[in-house]
C-alpha atoms as a PDB file:
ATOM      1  CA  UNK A   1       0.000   0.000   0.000  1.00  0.00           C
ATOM      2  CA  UNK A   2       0.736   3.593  -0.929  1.00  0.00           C
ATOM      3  CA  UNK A   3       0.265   6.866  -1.292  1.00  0.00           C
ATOM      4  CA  UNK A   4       2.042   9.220  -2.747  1.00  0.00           C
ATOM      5  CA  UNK A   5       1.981  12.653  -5.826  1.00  0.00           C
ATOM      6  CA  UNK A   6       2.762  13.292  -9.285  1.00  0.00           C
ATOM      7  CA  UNK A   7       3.172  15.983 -11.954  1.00  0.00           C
ATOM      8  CA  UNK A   8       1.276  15.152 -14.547  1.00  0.00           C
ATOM      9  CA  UNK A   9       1.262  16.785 -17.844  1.00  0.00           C
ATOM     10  CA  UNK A  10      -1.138  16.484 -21.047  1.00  0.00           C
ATOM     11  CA  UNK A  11      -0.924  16.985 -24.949  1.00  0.00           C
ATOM     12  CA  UNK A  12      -1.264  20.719 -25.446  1.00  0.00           C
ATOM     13  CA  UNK A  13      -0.214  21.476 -22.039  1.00  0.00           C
ATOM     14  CA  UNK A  14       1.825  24.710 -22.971  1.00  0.00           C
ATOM     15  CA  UNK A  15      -1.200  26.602 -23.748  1.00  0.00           C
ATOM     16  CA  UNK A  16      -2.940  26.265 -20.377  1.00  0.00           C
ATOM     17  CA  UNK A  17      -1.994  27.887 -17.429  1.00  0.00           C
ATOM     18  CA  UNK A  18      -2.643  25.344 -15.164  1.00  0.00           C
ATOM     19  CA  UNK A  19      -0.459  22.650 -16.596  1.00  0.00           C
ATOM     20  CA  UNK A  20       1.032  20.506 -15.702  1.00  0.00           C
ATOM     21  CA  UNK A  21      -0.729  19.553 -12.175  1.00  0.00           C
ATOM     22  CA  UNK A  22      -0.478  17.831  -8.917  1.00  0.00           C
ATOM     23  CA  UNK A  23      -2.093  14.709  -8.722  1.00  0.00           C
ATOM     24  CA  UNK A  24      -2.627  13.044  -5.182  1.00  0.00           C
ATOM     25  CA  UNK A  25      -2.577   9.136  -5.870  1.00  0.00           C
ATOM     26  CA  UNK A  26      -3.338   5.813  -3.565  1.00  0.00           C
ATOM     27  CA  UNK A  27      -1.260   2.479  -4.771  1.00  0.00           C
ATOM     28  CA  UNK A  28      -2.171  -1.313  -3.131  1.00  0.00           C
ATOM     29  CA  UNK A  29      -0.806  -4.062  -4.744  1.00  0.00           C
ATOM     30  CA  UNK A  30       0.414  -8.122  -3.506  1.00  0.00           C
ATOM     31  CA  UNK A  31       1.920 -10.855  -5.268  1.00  0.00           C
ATOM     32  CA  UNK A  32       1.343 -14.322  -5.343  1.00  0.00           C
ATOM     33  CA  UNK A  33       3.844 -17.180  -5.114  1.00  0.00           C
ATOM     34  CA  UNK A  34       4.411 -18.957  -9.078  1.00  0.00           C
ATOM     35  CA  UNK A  35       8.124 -20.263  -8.946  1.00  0.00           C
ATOM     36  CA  UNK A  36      10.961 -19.626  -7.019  1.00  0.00           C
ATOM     37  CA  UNK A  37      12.344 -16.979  -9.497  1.00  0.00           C
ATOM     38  CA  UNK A  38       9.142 -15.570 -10.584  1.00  0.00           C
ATOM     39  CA  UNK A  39       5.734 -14.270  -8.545  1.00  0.00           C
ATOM     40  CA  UNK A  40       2.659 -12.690  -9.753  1.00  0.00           C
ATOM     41  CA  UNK A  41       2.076  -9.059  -9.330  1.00  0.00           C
ATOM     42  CA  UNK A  42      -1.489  -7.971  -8.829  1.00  0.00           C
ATOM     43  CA  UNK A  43      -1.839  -3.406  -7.971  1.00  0.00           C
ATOM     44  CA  UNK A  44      -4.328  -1.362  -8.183  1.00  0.00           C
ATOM     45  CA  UNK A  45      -3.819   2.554  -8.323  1.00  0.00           C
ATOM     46  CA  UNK A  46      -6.179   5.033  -8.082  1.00  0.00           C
ATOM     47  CA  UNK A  47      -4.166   8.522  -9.487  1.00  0.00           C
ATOM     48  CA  UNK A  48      -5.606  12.105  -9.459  1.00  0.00           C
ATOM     49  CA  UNK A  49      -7.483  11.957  -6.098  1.00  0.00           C
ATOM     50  CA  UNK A  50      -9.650   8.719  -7.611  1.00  0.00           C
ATOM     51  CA  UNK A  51     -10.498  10.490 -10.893  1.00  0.00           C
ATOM     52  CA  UNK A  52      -8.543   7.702 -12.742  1.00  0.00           C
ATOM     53  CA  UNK A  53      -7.852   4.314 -12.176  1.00  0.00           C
ATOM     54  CA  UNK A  54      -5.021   1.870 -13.469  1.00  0.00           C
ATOM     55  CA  UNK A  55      -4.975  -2.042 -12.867  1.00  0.00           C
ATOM     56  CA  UNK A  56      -1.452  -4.050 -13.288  1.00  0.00           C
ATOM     57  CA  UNK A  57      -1.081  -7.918 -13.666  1.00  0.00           C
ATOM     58  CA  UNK A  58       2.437  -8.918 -14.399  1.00  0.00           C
ATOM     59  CA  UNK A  59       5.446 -11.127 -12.939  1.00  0.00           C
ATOM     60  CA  UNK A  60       7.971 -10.120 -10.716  1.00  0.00           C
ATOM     61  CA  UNK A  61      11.643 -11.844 -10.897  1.00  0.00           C
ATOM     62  CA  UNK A  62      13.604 -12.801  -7.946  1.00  0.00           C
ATOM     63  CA  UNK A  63      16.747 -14.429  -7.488  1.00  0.00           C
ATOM     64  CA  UNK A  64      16.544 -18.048  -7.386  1.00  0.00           C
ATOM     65  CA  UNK A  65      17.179 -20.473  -4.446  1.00  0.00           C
END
């Protein structure tokens, strides 16, 4: 679990004066057990105070026994 900011910037974000902006975000994330070298990697993350939301399935490496 986390929490955290950003800058965040946009296309065309010369032309407005309130770019680029602060975003407050919120991470929580676990992994699960595959291998000995490998484990799943399941996080959510809510970014721009829960405006938008991002969702991340991959594999994680470790070093091996």
């Amino acid at each position: 679990m986390g929490l955290g900011f950003s800058v965040a910037g946009r296309e065309s974000c010369s032309a407005d004066p309130n770019c680029p902006d602060l975003w407050a975000n919120l991470a929580f994330g676990f992994e699960l057990h595959y291998r000995s070298t490998f484990n799943w990697l399941v996080e959510y993350r809510a970014l721009d105070e829960l405006h938008r939301h991002r969702f991340y399935v991959g594999l994680t490496t470790r070093r091996g026994n």
